[in-house]
C-alpha atoms as a PDB file:
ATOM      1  CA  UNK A   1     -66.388 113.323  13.105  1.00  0.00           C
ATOM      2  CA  UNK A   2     -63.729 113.557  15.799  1.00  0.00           C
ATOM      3  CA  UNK A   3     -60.007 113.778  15.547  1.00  0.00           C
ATOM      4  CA  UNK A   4     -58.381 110.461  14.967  1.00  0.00           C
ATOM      5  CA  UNK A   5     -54.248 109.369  15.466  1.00  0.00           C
ATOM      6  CA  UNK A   6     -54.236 110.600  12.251  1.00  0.00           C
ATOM      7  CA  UNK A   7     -55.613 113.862  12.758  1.00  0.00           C
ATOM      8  CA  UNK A   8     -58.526 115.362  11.973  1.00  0.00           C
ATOM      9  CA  UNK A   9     -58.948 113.108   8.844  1.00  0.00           C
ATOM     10  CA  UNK A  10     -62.050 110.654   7.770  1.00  0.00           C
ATOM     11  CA  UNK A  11     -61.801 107.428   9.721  1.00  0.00           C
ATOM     12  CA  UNK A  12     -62.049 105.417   6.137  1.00  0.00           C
ATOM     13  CA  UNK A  13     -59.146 107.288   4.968  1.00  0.00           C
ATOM     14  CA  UNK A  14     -56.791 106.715   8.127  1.00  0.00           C
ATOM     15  CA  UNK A  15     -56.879 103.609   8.243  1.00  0.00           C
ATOM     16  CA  UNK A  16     -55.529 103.029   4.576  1.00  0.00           C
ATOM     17  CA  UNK A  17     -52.027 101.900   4.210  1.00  0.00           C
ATOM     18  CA  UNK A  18     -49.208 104.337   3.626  1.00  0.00           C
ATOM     19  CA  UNK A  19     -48.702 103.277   0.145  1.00  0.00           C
ATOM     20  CA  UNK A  20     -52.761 103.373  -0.778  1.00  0.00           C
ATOM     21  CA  UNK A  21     -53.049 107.452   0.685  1.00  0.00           C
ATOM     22  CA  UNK A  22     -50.060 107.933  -1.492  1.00  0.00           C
ATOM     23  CA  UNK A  23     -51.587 106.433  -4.328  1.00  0.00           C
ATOM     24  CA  UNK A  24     -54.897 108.475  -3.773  1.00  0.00           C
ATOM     25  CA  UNK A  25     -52.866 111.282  -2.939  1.00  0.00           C
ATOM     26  CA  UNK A  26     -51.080 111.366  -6.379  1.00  0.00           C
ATOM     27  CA  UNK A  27     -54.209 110.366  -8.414  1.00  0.00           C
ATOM     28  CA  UNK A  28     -55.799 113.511  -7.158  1.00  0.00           C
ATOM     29  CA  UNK A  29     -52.203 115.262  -8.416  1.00  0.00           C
ATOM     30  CA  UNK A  30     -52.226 113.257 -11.694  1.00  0.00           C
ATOM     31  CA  UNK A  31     -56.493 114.376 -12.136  1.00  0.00           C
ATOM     32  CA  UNK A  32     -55.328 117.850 -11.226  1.00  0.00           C
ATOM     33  CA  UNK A  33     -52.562 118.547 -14.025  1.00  0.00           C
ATOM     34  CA  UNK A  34     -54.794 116.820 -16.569  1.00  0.00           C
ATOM     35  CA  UNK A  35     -57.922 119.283 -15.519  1.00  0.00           C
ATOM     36  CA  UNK A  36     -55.596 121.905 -15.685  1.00  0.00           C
ATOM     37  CA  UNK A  37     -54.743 121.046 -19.355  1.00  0.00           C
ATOM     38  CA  UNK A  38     -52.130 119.438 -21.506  1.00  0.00           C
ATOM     39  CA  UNK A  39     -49.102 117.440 -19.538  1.00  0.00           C
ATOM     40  CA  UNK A  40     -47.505 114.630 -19.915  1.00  0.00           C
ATOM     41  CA  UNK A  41     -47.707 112.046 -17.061  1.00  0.00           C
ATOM     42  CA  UNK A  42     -45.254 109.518 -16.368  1.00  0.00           C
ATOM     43  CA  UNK A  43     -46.083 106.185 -14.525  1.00  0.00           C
ATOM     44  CA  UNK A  44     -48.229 106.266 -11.633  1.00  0.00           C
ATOM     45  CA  UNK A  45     -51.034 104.427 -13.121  1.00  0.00           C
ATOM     46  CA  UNK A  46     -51.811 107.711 -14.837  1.00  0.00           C
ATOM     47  CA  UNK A  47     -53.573 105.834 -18.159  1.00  0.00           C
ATOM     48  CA  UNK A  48     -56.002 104.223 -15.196  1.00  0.00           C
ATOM     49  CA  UNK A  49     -56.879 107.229 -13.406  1.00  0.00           C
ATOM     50  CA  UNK A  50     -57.537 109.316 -16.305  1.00  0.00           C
ATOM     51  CA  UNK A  51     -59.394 106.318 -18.817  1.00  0.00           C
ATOM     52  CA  UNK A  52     -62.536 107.955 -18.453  1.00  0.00           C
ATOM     53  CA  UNK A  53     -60.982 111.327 -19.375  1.00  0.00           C
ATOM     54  CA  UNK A  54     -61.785 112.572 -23.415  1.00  0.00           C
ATOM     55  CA  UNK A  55     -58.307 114.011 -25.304  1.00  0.00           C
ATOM     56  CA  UNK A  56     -56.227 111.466 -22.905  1.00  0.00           C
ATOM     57  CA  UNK A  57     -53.678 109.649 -25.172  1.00  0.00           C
ATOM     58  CA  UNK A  58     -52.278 106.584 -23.531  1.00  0.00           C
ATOM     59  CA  UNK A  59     -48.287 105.701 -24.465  1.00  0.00           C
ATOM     60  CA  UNK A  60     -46.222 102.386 -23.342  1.00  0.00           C
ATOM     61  CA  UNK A  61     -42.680 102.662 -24.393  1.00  0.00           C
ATOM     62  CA  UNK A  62     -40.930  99.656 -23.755  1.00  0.00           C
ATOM     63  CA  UNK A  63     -37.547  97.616 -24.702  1.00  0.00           C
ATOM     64  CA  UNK A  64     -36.019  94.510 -24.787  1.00  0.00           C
ATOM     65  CA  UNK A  65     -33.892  93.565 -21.483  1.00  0.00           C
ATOM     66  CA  UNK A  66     -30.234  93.658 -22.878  1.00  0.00           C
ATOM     67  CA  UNK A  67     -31.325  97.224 -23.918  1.00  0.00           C
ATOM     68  CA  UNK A  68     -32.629  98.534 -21.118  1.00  0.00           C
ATOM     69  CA  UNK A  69     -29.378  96.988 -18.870  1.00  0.00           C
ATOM     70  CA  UNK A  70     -27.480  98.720 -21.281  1.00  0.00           C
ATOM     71  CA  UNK A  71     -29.619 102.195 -20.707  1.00  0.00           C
ATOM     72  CA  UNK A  72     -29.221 101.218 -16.957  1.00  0.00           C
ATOM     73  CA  UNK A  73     -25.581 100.691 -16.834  1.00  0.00           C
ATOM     74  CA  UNK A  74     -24.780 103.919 -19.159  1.00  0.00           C
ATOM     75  CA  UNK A  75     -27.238 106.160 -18.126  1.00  0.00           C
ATOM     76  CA  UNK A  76     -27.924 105.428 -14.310  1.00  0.00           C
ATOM     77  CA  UNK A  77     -24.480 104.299 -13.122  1.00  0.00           C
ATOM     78  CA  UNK A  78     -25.760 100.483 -12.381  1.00  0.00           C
ATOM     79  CA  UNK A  79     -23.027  97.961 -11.907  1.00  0.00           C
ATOM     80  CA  UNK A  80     -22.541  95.821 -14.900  1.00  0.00           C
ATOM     81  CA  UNK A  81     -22.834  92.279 -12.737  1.00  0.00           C
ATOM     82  CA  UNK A  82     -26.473  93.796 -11.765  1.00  0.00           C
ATOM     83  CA  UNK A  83     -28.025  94.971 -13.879  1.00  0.00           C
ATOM     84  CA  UNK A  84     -29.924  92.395 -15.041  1.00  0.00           C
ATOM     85  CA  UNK A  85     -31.374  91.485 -11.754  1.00  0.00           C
ATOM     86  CA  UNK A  86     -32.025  95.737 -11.197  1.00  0.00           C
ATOM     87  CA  UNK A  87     -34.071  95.678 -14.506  1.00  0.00           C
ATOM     88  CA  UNK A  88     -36.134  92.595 -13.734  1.00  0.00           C
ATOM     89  CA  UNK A  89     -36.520  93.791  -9.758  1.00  0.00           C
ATOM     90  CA  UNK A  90     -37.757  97.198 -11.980  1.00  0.00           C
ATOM     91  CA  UNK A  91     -40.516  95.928 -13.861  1.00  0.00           C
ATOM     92  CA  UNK A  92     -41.616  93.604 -11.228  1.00  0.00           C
ATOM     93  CA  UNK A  93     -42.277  96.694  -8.687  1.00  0.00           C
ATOM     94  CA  UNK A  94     -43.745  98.563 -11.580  1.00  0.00           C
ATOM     95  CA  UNK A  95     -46.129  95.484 -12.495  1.00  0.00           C
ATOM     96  CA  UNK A  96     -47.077  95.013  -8.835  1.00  0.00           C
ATOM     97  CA  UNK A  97     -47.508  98.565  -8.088  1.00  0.00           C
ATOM     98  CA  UNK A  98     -50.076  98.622 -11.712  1.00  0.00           C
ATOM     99  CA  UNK A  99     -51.710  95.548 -10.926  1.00  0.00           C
ATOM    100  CA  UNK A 100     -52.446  96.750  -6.685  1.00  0.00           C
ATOM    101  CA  UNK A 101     -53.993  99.949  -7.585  1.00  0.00           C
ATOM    102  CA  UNK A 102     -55.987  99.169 -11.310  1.00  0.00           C
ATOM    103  CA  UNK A 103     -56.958  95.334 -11.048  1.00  0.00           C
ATOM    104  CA  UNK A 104     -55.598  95.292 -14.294  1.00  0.00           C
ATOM    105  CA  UNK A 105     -52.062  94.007 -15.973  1.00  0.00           C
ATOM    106  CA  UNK A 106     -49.123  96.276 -16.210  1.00  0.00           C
ATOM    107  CA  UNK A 107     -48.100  96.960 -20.209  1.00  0.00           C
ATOM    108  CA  UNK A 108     -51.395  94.642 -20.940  1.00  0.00           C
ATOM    109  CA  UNK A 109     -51.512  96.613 -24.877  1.00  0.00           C
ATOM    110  CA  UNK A 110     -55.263  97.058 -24.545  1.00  0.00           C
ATOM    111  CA  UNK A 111     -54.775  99.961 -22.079  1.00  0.00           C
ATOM    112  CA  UNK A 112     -52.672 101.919 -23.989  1.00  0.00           C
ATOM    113  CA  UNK A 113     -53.265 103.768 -27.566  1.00  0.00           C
ATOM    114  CA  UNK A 114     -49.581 103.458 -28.694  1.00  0.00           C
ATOM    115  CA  UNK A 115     -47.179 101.392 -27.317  1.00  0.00           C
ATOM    116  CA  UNK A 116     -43.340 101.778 -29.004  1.00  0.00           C
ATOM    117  CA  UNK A 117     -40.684  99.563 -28.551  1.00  0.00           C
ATOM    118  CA  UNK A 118     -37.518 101.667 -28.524  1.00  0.00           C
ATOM    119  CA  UNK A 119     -35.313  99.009 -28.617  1.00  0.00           C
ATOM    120  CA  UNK A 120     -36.240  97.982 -32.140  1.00  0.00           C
ATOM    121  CA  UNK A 121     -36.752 102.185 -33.316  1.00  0.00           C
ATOM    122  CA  UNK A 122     -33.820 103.539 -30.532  1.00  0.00           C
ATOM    123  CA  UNK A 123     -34.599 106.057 -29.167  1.00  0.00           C
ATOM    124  CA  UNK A 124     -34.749 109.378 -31.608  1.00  0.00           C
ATOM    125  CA  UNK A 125     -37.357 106.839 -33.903  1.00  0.00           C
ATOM    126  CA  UNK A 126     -39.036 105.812 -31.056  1.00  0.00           C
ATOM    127  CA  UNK A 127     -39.815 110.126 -30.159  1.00  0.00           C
ATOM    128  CA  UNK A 128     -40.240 110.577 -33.984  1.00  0.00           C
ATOM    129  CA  UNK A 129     -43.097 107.816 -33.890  1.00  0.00           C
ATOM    130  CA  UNK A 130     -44.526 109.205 -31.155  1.00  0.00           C
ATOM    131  CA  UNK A 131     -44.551 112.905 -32.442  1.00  0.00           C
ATOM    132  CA  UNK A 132     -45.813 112.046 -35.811  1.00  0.00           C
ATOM    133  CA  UNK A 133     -49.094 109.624 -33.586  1.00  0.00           C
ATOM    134  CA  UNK A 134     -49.601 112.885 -31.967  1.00  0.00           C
ATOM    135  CA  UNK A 135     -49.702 115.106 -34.514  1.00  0.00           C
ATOM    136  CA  UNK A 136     -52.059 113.095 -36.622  1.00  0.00           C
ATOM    137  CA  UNK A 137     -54.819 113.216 -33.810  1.00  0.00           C
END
């Protein structure tokens, strides 16, 4: 194969989108750690790219909205008057970014093994509940 604009790289590959070589590019990170053994993996579609992997436990912590504005506002500096509209504009380029690169629906329960809602536990139940599922497998 010759050299493309994009360097000496597989015409199939070049002529992805940014976003889609960044994707493949961190799913061959996120396959990488987990080879390498025990992580934990944040986001990134990591329960898709490593379903088919044995001793993979899939987590989905969510919380209500008024919580997580409050988490926003306190713990990320968010302006009060937005942060509804930053949480919502959150989840909907988390869902769209899920939903591009699986085919499948972002937080859909059937893709994960656990999911917690720390807005009912807070937060030191919510890591309790998750230690004592881990330490039970």
């Amino acid at each position: 194969m010759g050299m493309s604009a994009y360097g000496n790289q597989d015409l199939g590959f070049a002529n992805l989108s940014l976003d889609d070589r960044i994707y493949l590019a961190q799913s061959n990170v996120i396959r990488k750690f987990a080879d390498e053994g025990p992580c934990i993996i944040i986001g990134r579609c990591a329960d898709y790219i490593l379903k088919d992997y044995p001793n993979v436990v899939h987590l989905f912590i969510h919380a209500n909205p008024q919580f997580r504005m409050e988490r926003a506002i306190a713990l990320d500096g968010v302006d009060r008057a937005r942060a509804a509209e930053v949480v919502l504009k959150t989840d909907k380029r988390r869902a769209n970014y899920y939903n591009y690169h699986s085919g499948e629906k972002w937080g859909l329960a059937t893709n994960y093994h656990l999911s917690i809602d720390s807005s009912f536990l807070g937060i030191d139940h919510a890591v309790d509940s998750i230690y004592a599922f881990l330490t039970t497998l």
